[in-house]
C-alpha atoms as a PDB file:
ATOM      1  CA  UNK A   1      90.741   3.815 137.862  1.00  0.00           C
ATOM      2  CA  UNK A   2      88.677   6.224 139.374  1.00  0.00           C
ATOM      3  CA  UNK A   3      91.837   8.989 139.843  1.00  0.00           C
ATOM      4  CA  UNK A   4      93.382   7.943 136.448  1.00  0.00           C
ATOM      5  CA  UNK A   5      89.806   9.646 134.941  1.00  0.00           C
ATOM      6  CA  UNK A   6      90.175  12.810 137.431  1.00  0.00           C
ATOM      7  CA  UNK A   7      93.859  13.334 136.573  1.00  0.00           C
ATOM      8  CA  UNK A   8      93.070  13.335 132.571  1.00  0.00           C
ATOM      9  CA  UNK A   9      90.543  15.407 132.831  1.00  0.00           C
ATOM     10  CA  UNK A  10      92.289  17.847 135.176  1.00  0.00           C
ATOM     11  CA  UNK A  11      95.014  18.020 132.894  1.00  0.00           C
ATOM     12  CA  UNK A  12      92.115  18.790 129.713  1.00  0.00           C
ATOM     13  CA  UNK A  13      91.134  21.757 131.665  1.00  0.00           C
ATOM     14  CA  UNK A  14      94.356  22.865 132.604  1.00  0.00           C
ATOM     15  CA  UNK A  15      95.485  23.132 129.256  1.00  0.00           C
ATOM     16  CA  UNK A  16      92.626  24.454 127.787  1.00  0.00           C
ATOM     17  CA  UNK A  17      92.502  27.696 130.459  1.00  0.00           C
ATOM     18  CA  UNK A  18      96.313  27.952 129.302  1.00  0.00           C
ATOM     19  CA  UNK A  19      95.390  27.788 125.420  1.00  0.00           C
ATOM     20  CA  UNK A  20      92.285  30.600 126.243  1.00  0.00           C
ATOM     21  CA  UNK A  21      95.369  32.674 128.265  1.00  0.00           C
ATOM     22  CA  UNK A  22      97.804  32.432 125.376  1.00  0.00           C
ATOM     23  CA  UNK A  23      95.540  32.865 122.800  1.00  0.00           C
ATOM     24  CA  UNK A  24      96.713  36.380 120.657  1.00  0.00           C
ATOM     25  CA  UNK A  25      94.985  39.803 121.580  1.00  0.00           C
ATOM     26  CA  UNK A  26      92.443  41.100 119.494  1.00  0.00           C
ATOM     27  CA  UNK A  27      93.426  43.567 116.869  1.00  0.00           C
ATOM     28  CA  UNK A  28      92.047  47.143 117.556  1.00  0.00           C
ATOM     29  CA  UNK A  29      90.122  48.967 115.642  1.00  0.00           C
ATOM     30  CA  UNK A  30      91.555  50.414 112.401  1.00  0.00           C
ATOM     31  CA  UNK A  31      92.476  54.704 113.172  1.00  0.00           C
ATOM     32  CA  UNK A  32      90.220  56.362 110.127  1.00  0.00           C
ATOM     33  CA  UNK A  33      91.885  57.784 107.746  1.00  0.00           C
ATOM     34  CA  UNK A  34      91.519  62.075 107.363  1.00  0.00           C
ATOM     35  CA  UNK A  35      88.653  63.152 105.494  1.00  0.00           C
ATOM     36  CA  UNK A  36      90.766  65.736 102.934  1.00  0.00           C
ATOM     37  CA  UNK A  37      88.483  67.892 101.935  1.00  0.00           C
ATOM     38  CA  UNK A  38      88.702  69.612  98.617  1.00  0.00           C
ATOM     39  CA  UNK A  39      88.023  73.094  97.990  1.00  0.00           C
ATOM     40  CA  UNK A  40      86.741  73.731  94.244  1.00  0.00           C
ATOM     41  CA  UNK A  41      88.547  76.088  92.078  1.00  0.00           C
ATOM     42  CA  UNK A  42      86.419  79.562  91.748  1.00  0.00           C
ATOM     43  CA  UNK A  43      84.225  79.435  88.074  1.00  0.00           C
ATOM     44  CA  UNK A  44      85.872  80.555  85.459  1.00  0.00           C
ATOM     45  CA  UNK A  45      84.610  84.719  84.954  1.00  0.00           C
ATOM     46  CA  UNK A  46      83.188  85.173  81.470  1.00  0.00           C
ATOM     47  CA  UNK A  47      82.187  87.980  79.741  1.00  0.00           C
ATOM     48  CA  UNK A  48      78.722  88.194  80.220  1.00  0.00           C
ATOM     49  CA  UNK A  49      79.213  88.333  83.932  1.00  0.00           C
ATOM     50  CA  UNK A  50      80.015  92.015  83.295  1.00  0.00           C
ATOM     51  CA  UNK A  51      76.472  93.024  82.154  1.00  0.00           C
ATOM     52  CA  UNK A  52      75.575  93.477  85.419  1.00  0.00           C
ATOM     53  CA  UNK A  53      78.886  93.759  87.701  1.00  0.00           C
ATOM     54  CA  UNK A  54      79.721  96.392  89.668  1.00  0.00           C
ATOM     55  CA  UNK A  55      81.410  99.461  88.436  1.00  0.00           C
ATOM     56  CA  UNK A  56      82.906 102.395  90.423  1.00  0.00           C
ATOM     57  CA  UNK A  57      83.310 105.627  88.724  1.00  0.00           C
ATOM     58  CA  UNK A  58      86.696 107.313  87.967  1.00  0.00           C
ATOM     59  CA  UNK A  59      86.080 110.420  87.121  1.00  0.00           C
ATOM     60  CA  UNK A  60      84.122 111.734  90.254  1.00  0.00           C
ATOM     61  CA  UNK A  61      85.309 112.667  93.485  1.00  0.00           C
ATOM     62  CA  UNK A  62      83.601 110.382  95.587  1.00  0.00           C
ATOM     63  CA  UNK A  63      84.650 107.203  93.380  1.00  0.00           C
ATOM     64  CA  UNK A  64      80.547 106.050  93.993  1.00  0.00           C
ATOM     65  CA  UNK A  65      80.447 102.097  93.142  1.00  0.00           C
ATOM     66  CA  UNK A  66      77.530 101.690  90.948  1.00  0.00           C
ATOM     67  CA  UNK A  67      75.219  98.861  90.072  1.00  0.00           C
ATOM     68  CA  UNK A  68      75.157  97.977  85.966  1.00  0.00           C
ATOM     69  CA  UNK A  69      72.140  96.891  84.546  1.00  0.00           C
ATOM     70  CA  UNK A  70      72.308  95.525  81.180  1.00  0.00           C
ATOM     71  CA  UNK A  71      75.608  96.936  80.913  1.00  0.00           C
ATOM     72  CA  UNK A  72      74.677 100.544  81.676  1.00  0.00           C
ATOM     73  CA  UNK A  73      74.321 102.896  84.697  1.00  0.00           C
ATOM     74  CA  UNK A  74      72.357 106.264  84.423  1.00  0.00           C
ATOM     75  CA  UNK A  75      72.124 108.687  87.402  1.00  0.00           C
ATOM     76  CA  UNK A  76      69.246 111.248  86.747  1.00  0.00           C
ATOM     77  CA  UNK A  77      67.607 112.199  83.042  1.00  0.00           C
ATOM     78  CA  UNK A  78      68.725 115.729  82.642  1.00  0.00           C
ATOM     79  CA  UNK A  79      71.575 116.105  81.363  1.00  0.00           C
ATOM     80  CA  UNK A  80      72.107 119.365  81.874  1.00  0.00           C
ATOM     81  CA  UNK A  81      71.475 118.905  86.172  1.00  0.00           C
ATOM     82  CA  UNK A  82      75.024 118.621  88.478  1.00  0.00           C
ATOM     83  CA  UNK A  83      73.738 115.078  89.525  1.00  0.00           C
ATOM     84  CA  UNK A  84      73.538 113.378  86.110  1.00  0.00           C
ATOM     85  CA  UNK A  85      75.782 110.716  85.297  1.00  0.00           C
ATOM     86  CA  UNK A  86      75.884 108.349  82.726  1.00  0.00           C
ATOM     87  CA  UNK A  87      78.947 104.865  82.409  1.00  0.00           C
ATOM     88  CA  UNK A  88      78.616 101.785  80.597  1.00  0.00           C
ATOM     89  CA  UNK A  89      81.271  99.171  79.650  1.00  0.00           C
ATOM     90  CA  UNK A  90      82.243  98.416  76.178  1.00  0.00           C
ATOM     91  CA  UNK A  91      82.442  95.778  73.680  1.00  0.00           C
ATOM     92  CA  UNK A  92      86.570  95.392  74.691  1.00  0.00           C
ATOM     93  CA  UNK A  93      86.142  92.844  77.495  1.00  0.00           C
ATOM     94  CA  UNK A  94      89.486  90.527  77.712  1.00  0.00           C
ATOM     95  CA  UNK A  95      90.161  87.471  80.345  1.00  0.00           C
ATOM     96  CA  UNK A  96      93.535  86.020  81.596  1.00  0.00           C
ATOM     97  CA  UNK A  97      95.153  85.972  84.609  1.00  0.00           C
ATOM     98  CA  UNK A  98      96.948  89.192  85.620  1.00  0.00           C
ATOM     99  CA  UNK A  99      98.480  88.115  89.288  1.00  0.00           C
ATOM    100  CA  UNK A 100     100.195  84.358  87.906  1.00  0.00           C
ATOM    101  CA  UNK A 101      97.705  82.242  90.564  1.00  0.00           C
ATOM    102  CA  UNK A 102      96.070  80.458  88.234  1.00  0.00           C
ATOM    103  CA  UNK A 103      92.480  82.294  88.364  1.00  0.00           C
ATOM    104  CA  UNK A 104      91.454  84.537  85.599  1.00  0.00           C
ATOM    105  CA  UNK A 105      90.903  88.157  86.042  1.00  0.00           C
ATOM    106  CA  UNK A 106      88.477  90.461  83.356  1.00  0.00           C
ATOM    107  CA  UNK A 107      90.156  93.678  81.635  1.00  0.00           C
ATOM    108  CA  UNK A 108      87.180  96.158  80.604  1.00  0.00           C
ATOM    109  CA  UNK A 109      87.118  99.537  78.514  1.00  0.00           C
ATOM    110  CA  UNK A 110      84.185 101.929  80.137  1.00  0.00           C
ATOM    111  CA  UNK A 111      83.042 104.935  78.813  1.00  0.00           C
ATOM    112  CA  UNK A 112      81.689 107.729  82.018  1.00  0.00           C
ATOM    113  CA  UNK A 113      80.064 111.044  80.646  1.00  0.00           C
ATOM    114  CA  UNK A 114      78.286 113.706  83.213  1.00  0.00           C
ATOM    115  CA  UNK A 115      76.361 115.874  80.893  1.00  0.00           C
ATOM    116  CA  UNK A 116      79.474 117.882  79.026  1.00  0.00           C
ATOM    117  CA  UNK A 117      80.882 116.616  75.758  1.00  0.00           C
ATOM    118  CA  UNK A 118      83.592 114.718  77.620  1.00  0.00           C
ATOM    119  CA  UNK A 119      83.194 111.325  77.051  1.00  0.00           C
ATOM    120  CA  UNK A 120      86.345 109.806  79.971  1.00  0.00           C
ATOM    121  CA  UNK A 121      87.535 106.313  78.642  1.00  0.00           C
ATOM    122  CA  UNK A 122      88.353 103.982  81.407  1.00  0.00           C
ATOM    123  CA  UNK A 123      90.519 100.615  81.810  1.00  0.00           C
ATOM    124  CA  UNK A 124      89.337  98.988  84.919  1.00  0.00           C
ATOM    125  CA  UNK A 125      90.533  95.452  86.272  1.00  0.00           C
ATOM    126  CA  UNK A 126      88.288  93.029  88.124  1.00  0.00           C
ATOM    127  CA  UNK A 127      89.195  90.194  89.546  1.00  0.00           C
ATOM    128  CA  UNK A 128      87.231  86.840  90.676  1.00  0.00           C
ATOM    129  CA  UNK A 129      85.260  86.555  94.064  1.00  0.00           C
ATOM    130  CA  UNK A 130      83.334  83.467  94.253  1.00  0.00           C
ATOM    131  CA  UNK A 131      82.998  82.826  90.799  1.00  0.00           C
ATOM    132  CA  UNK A 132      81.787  86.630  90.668  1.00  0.00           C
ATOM    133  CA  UNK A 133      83.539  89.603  89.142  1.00  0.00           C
ATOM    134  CA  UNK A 134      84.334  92.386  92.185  1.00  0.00           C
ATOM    135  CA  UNK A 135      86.060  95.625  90.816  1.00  0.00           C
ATOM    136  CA  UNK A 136      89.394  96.049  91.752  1.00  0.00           C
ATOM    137  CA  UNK A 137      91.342  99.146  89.879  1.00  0.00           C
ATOM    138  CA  UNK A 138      90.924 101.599  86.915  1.00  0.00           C
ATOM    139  CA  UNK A 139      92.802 103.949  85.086  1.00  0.00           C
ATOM    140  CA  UNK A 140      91.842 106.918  82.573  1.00  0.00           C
ATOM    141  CA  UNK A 141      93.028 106.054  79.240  1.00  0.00           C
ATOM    142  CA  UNK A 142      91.675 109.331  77.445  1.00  0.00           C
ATOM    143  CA  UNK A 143      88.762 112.077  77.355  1.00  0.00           C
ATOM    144  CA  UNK A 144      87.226 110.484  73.829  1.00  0.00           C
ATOM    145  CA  UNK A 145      89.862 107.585  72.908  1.00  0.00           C
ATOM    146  CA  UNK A 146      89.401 105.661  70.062  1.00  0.00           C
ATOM    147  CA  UNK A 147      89.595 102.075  71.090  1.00  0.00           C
ATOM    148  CA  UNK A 148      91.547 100.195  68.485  1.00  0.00           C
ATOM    149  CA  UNK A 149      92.370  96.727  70.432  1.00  0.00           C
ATOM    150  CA  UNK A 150      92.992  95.085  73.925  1.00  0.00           C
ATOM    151  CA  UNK A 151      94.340  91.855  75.172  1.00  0.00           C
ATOM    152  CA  UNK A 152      95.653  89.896  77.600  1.00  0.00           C
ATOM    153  CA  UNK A 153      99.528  88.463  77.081  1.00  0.00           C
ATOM    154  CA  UNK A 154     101.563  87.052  78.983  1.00  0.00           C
ATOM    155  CA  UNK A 155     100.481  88.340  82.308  1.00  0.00           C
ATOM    156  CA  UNK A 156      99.970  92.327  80.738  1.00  0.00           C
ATOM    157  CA  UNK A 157      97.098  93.887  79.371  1.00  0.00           C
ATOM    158  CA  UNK A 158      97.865  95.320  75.592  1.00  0.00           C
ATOM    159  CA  UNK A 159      95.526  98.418  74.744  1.00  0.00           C
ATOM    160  CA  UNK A 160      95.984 100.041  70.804  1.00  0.00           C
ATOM    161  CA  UNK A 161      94.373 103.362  71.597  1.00  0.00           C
ATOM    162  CA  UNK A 162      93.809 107.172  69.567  1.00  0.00           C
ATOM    163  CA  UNK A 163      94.172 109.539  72.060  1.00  0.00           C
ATOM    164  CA  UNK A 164      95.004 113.421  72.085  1.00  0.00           C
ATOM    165  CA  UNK A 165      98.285 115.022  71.555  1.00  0.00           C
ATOM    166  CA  UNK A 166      99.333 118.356  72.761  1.00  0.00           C
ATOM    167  CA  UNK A 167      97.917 120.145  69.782  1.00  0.00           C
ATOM    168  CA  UNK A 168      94.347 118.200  69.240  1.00  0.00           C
ATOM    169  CA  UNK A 169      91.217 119.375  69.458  1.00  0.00           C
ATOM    170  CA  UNK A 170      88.749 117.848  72.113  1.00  0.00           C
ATOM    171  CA  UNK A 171      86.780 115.975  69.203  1.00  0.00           C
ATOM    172  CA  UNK A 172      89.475 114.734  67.770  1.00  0.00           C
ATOM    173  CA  UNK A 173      92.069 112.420  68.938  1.00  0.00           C
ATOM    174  CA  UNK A 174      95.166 111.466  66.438  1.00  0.00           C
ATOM    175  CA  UNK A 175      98.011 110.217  68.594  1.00  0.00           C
ATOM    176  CA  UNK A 176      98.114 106.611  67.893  1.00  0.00           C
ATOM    177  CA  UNK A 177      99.489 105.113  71.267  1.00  0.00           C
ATOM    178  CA  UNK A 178     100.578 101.552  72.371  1.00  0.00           C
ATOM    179  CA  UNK A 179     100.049 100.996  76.237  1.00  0.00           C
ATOM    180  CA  UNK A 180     101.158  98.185  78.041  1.00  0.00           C
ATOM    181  CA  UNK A 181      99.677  97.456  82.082  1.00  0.00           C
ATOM    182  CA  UNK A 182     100.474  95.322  85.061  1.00  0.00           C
ATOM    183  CA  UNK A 183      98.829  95.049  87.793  1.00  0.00           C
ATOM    184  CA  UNK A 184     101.145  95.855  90.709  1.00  0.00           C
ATOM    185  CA  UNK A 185      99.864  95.677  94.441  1.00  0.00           C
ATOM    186  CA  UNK A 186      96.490  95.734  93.135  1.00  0.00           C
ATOM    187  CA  UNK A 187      96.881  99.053  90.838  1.00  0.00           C
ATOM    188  CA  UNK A 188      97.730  98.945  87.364  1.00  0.00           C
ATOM    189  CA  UNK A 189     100.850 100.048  86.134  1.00  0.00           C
ATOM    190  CA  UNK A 190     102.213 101.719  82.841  1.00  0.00           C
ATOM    191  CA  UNK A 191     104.900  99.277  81.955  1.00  0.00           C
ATOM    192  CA  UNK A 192     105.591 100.105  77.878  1.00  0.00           C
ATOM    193  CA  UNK A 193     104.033 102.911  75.928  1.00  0.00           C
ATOM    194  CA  UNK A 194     104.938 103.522  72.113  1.00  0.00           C
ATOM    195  CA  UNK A 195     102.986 106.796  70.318  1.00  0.00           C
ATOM    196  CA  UNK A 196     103.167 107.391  66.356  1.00  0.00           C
ATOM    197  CA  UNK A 197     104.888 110.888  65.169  1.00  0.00           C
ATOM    198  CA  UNK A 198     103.397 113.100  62.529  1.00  0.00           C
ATOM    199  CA  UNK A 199     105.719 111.439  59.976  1.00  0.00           C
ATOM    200  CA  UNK A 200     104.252 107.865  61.209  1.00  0.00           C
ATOM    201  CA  UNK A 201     107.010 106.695  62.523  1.00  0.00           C
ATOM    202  CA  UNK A 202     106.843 104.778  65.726  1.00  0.00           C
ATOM    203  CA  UNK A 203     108.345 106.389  68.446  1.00  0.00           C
ATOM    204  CA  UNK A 204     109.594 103.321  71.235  1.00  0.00           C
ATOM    205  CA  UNK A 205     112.294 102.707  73.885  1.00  0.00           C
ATOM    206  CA  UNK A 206     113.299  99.178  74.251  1.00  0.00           C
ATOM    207  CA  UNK A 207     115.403  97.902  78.068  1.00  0.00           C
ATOM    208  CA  UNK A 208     117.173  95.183  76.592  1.00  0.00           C
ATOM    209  CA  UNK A 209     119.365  94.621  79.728  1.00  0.00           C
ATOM    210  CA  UNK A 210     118.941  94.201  82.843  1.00  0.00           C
ATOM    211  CA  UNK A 211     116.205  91.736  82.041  1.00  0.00           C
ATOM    212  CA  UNK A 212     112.912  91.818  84.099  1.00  0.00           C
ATOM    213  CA  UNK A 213     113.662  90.274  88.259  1.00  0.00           C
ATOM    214  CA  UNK A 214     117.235  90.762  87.894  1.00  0.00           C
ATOM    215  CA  UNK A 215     119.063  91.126  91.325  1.00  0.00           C
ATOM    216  CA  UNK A 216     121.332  94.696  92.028  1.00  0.00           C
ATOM    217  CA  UNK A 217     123.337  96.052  94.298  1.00  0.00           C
ATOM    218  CA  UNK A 218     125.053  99.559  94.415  1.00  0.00           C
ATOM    219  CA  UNK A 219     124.266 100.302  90.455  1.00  0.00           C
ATOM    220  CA  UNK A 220     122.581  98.819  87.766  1.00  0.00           C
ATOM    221  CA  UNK A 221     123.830  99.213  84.027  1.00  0.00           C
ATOM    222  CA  UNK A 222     120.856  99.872  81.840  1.00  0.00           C
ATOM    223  CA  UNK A 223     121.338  99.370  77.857  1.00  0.00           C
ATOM    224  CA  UNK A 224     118.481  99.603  75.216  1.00  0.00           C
ATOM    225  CA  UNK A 225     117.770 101.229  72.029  1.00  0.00           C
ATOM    226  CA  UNK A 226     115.330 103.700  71.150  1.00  0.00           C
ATOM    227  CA  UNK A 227     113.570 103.648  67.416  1.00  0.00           C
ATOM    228  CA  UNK A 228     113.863 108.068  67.464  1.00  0.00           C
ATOM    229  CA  UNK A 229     116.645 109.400  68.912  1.00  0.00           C
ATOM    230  CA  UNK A 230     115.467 112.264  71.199  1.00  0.00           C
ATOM    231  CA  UNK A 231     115.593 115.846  71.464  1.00  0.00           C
ATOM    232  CA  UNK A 232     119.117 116.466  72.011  1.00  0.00           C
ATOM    233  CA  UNK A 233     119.632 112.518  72.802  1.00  0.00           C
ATOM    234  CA  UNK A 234     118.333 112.996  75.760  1.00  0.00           C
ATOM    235  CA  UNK A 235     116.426 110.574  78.216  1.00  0.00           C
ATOM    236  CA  UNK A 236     115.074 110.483  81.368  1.00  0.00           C
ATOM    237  CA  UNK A 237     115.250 107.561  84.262  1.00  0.00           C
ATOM    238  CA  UNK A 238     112.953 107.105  87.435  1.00  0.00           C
ATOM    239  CA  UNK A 239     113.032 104.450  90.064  1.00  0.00           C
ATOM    240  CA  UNK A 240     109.813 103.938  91.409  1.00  0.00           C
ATOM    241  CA  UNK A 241     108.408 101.108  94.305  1.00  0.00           C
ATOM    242  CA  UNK A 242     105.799  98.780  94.519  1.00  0.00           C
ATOM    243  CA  UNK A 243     103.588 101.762  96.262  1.00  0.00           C
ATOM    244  CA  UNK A 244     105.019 104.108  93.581  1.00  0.00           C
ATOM    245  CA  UNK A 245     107.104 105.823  95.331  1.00  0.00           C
ATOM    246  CA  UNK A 246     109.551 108.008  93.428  1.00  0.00           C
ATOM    247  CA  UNK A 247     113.382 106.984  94.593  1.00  0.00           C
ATOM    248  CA  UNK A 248     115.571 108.606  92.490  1.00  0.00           C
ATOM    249  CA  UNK A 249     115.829 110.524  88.820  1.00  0.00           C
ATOM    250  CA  UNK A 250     118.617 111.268  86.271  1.00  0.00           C
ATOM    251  CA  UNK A 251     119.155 111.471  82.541  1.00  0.00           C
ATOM    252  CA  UNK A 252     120.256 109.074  79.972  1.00  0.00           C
ATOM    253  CA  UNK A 253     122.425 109.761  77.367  1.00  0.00           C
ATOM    254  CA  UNK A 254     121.570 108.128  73.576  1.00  0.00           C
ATOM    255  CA  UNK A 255     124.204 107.544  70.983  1.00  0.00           C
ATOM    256  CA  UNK A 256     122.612 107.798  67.746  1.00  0.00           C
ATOM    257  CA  UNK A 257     123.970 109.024  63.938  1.00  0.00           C
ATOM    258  CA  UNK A 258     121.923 111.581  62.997  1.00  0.00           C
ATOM    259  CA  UNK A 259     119.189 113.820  64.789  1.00  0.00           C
ATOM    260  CA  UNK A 260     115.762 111.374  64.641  1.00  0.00           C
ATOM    261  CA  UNK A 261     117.676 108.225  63.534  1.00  0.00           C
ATOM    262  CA  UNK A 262     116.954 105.332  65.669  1.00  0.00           C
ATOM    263  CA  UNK A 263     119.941 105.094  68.656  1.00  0.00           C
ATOM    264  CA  UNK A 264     121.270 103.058  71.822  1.00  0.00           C
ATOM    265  CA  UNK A 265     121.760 103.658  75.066  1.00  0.00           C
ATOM    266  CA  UNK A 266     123.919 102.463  78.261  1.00  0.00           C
ATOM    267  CA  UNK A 267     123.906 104.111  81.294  1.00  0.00           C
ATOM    268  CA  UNK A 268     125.064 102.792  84.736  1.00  0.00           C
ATOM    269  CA  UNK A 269     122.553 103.986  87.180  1.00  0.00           C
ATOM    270  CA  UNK A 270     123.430 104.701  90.782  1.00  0.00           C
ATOM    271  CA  UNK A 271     121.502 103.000  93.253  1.00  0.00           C
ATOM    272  CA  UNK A 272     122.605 104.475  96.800  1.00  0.00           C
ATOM    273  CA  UNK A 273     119.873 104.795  99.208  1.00  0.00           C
ATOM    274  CA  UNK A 274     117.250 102.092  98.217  1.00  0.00           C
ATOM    275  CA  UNK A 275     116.732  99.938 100.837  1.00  0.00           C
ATOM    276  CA  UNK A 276     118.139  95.915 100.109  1.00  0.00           C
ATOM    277  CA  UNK A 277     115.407  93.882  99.273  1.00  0.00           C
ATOM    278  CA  UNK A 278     113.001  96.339  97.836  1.00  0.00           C
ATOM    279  CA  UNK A 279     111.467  95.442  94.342  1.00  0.00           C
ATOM    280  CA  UNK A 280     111.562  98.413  91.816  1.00  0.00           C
ATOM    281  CA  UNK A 281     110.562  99.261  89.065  1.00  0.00           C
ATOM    282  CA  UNK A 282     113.127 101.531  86.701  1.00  0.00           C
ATOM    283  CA  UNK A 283     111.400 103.618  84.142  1.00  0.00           C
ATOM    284  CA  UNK A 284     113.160 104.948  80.990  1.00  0.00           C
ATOM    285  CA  UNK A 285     111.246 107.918  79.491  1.00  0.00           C
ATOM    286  CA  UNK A 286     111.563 109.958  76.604  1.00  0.00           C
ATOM    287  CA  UNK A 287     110.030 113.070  77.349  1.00  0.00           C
ATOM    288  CA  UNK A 288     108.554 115.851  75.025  1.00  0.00           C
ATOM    289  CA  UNK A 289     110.663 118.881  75.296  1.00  0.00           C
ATOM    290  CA  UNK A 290     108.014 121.120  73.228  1.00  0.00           C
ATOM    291  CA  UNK A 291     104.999 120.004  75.753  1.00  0.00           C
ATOM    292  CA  UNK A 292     106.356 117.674  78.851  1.00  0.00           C
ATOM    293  CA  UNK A 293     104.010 114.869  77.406  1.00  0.00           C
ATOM    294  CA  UNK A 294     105.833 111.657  77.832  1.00  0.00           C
ATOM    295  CA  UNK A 295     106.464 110.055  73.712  1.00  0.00           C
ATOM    296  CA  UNK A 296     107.381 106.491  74.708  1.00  0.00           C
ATOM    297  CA  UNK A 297     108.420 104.603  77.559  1.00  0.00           C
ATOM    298  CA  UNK A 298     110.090 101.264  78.493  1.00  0.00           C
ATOM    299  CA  UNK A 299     109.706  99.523  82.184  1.00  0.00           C
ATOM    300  CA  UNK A 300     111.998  96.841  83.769  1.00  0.00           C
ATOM    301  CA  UNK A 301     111.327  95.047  86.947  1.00  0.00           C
ATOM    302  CA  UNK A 302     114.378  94.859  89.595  1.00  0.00           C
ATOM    303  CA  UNK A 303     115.290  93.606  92.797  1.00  0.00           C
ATOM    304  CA  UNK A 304     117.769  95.132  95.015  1.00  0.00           C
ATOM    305  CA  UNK A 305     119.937  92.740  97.149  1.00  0.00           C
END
């Protein structure tokens, strides 16, 4: 009787060590998932960032970066010293994005004077540091222009300005002008330009083919129309690069009716010693033949494979 007890409970044990043996593993810890961290968007820039911005002078030597206050920067009181300087931005402030990331850059009109009755008209660019606006390019527009508009469309700035022709005085602009920027490697550049003859008639070239990032090889056939034929229906054409390089030069022939009648041109540009895979920039200008002052020009960005 005795053993029959020892036997059962030797056999309770034994399984119960083999159900503790068999018994599943614990599960290990769960692996974390990875933090993602976000980075915010930079603030929107807005217009009254510019009151007191950073603004580097164009029409010195040096290029000084100033400090605006309220707008304004004076150097000295006198105006009559070498040292005196006076810029200030304008009321033609315009936002959008210039570069296609997404963030917003500012377009401003400034006005620079150093004692004379020059009074140097400015576009400059900034762009967006930190939810800050940090100066990033200008380019003169005019000794005394007359500001008519600016924008920002469709990746270009737009700028309606009175500036001189050949013949004006210094007080007084009366060339009515279109302009049209992009900003290229961080400069801007010239990319349509209209003026307004003495008749007041608009004087424009128009690229209607190749259309803007169009691939090329070899040549490139050009066709457009200008709204004035040309002195003796002649154009000009100039491949630049990105850095603004100069490539090559030639003319362009325009097929109109009658002298000053609006015309068309198509012209198969050669291409022969541009490197493949540069990006360029071919520039059809009509250029004064009384004063070498360009009277309109038309811009189309290519790619040469």
């Amino acid at each position: 009787m005795t053993h029959k007890h020892f036997l059962t409970l030797f056999l309770t044990l034994t399984l119960t060590t083999l159900a503790c043996g068999l018994a599943a593993p614990a599960s290990p810890s769960p692996t974390p998932a990875p933090v993602q961290v976000t980075i915010p968007a930079p603030t929107d820039l807005s217009a009254g960032q510019m009151q007191n911005a950073q603004y580097q002078l164009g029409a010195r030597d040096d290029h000084l970066l100033v400090q605006l206050t309220d707008g304004k920067y004076q150097q000295g009181t006198d105006a009559t010293t070498m040292d005196f300087a006076d810029a200030g931005i304008t009321e033609f402030i315009s936002i959008g994005d210039l570069t296609g990331d997404g963030i917003a850059e500012i377009a401003a009109i400034f006005f620079e004077n150093y004692g004379g009755t020059g009074n140097f008209g400015f576009l400059a660019i900034y762009t967006n540091v930190n939810g800050q606006p940090a100066f990033l390019t200008s380019t003169m527009i005019d000794d005394r222009p007359l500001i008519n508009s600016m924008s920002i469309e469709n990746g270009e700035i737009y700028l309606d300005a009175v500036i001189h022709g050949f013949e004006d005085g210094g007080c007084c602009p009366t060339l009515q002008t279109t302009q049209r920027y992009a900003l290229v490697n961080n400069k801007l550049r010239l990319m349509n330009y209209t003026t307004v003859n003495p008749e007041g008639k608009m004087r424009s070239i128009e690229i209607m083919s190749p259309a803007d990032q169009t691939q090329v090889s070899e040549f490139v056939q050009v066709n457009g129309a200008v709204s004035i034929a040309p002195f003796e229906n002649n154009l000009s054409y100039f491949i630049y690069d990105e850095a603004g390089t100069q490539l090559a030069s030639g003319p362009v022939t325009v097929t109109a009716p009658d002298f000053g009648a609006p015309g068309t041109f198509s012209e198969l540009i050669p291409l022969a010693g541009i490197p493949l895979n540069t990006i360029i920039y071919l520039e059809i200008q009509d250029i004064s033949a009384a004063d070498g002052f360009i009277q309109a020009l038309d811009v189309v960005k290519l790619i040469v494979k």
